[in-house]
C-alpha atoms as a PDB file:
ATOM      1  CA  UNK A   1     -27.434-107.258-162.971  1.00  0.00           C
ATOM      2  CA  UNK A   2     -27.885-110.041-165.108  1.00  0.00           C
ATOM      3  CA  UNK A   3     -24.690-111.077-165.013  1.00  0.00           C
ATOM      4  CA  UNK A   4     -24.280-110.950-161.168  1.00  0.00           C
ATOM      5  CA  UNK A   5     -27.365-113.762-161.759  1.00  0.00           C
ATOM      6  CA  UNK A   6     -25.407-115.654-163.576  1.00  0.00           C
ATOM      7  CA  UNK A   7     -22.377-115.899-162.071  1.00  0.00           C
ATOM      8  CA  UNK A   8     -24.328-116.502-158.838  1.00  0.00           C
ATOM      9  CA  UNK A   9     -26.238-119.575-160.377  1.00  0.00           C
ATOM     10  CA  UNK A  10     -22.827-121.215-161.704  1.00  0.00           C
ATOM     11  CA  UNK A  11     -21.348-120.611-158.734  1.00  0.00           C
ATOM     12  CA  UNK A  12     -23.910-122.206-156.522  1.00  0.00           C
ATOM     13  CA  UNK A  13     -24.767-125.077-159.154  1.00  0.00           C
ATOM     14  CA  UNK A  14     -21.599-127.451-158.278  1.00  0.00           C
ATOM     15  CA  UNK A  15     -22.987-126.921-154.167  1.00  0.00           C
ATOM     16  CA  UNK A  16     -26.672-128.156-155.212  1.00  0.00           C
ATOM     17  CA  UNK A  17     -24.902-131.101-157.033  1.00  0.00           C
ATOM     18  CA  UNK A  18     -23.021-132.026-153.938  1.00  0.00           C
ATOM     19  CA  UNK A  19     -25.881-131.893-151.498  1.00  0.00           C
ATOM     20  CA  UNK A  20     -27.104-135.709-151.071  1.00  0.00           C
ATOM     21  CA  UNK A  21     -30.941-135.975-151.740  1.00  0.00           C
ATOM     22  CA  UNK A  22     -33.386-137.096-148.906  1.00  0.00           C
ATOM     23  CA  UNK A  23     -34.407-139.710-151.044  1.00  0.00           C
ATOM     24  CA  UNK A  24     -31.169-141.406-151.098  1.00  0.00           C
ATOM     25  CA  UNK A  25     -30.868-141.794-147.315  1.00  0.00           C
ATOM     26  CA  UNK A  26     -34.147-143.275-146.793  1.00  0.00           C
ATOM     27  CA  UNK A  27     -33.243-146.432-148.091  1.00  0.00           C
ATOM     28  CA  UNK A  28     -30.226-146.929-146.430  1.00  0.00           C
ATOM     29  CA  UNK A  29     -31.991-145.709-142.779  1.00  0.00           C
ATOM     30  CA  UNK A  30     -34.157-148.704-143.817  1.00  0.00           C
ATOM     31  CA  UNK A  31     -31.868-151.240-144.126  1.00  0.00           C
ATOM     32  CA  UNK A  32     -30.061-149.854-140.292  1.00  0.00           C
ATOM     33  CA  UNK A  33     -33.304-150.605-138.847  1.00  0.00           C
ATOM     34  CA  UNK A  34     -33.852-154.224-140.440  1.00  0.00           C
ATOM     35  CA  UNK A  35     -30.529-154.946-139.345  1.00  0.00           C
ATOM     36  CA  UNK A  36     -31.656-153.830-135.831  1.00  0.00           C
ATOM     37  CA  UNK A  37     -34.664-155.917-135.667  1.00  0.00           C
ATOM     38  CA  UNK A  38     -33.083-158.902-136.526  1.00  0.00           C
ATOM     39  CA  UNK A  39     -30.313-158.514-134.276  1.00  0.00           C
ATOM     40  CA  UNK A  40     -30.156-161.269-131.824  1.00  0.00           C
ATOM     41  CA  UNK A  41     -31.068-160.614-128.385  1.00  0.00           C
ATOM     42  CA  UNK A  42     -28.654-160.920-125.329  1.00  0.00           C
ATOM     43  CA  UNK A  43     -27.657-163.546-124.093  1.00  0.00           C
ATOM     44  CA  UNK A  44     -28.294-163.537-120.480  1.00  0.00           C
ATOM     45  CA  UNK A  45     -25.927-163.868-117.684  1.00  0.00           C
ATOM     46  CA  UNK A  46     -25.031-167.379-116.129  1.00  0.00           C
ATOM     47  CA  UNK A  47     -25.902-167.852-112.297  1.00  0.00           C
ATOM     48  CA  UNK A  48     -22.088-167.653-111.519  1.00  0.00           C
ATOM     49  CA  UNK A  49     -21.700-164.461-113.744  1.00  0.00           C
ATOM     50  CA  UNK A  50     -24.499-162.969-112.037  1.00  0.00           C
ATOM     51  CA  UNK A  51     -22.717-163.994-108.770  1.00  0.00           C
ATOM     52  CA  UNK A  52     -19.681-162.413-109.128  1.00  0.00           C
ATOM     53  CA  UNK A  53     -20.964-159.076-110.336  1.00  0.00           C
ATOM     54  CA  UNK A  54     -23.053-158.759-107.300  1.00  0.00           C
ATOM     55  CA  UNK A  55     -19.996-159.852-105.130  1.00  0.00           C
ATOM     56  CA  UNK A  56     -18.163-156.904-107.035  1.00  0.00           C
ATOM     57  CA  UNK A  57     -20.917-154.160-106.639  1.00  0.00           C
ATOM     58  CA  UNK A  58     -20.939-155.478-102.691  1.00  0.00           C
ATOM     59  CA  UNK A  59     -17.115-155.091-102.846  1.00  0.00           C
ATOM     60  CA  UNK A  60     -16.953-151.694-104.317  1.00  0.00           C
ATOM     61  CA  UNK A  61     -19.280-150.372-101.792  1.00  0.00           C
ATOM     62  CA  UNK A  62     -17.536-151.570 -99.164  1.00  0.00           C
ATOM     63  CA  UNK A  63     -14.192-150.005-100.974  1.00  0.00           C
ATOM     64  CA  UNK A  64     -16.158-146.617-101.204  1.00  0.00           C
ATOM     65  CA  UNK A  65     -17.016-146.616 -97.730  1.00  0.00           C
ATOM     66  CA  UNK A  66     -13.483-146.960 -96.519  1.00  0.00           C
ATOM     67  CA  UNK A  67     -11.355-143.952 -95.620  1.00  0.00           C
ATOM     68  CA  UNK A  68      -7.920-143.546 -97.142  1.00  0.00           C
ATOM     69  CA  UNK A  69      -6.311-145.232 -93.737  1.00  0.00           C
ATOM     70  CA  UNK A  70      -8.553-147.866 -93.973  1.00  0.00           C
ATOM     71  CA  UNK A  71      -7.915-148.652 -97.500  1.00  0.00           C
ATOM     72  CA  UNK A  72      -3.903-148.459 -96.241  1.00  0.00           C
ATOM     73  CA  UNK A  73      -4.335-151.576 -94.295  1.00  0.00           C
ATOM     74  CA  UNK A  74      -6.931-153.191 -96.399  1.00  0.00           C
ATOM     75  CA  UNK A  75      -4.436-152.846 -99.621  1.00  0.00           C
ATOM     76  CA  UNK A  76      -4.165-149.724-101.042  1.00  0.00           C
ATOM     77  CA  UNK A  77      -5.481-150.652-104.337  1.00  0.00           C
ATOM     78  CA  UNK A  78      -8.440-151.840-105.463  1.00  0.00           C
ATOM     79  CA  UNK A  79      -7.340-155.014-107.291  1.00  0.00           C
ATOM     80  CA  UNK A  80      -5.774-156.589-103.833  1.00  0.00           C
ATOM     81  CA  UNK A  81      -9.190-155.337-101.757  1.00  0.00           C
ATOM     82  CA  UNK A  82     -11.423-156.899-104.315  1.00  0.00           C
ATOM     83  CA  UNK A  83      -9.418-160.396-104.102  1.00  0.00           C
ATOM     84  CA  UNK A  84      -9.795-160.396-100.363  1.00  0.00           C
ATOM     85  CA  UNK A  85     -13.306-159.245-100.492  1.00  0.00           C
ATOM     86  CA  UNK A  86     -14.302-161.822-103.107  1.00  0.00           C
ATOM     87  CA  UNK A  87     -12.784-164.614-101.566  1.00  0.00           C
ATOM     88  CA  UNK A  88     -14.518-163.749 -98.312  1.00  0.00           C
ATOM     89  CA  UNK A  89     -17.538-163.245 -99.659  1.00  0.00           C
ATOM     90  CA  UNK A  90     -17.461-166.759-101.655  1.00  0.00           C
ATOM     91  CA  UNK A  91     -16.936-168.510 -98.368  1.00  0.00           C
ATOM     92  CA  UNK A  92     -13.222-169.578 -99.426  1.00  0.00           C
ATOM     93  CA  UNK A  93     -11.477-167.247 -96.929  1.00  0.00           C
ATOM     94  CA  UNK A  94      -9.032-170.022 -94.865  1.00  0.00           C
ATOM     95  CA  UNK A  95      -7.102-167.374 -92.908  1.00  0.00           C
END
């Protein structure tokens, strides 16, 4: 029976050893969060970047809200509708 304890023990001695210790991670969870608080904040958007992602929320509604025929004559992919729909919607549409 002893023995069984023993061999038990060395066996689960090199395991304990390995385990990292609470202690060591609270220090380096400390120094995450400093780096988070310092972190700069964004940078907001310009007027024309603000601009164009409404035009292309505007444009992929419209996109959703076309049926498959629809989207046939329109351009069938989304890169050539959203370069029609942008320029119309900027007001530089000359066709």
């Amino acid at each position: 029976m002893l023995h069984r304890l023993l061999v038990g023990t060395a066996l689960a001695l090199p395991l304990l050893a390995a385990a990292p210790l609470p202690a060591q991670a609270a220090p380096k969870e400390a120094a995450e969060t400093a780096k988070l608080e310092t972190a700069k904040p964004a940078k907001e958007p310009s007027a024309g970047q603000s601009a164009a992602r409404a035009r292309q929320k505007q444009c992929g509604t419209e996109w959703r809200a076309l049926t498959d025929a629809q989207k046939a004559t329109q351009g069938p992919k989304w890169p050539q509708f959203w370069s029609k729909c942008n320029k119309r919607l900027k007001g530089n549409d000359k066709a």
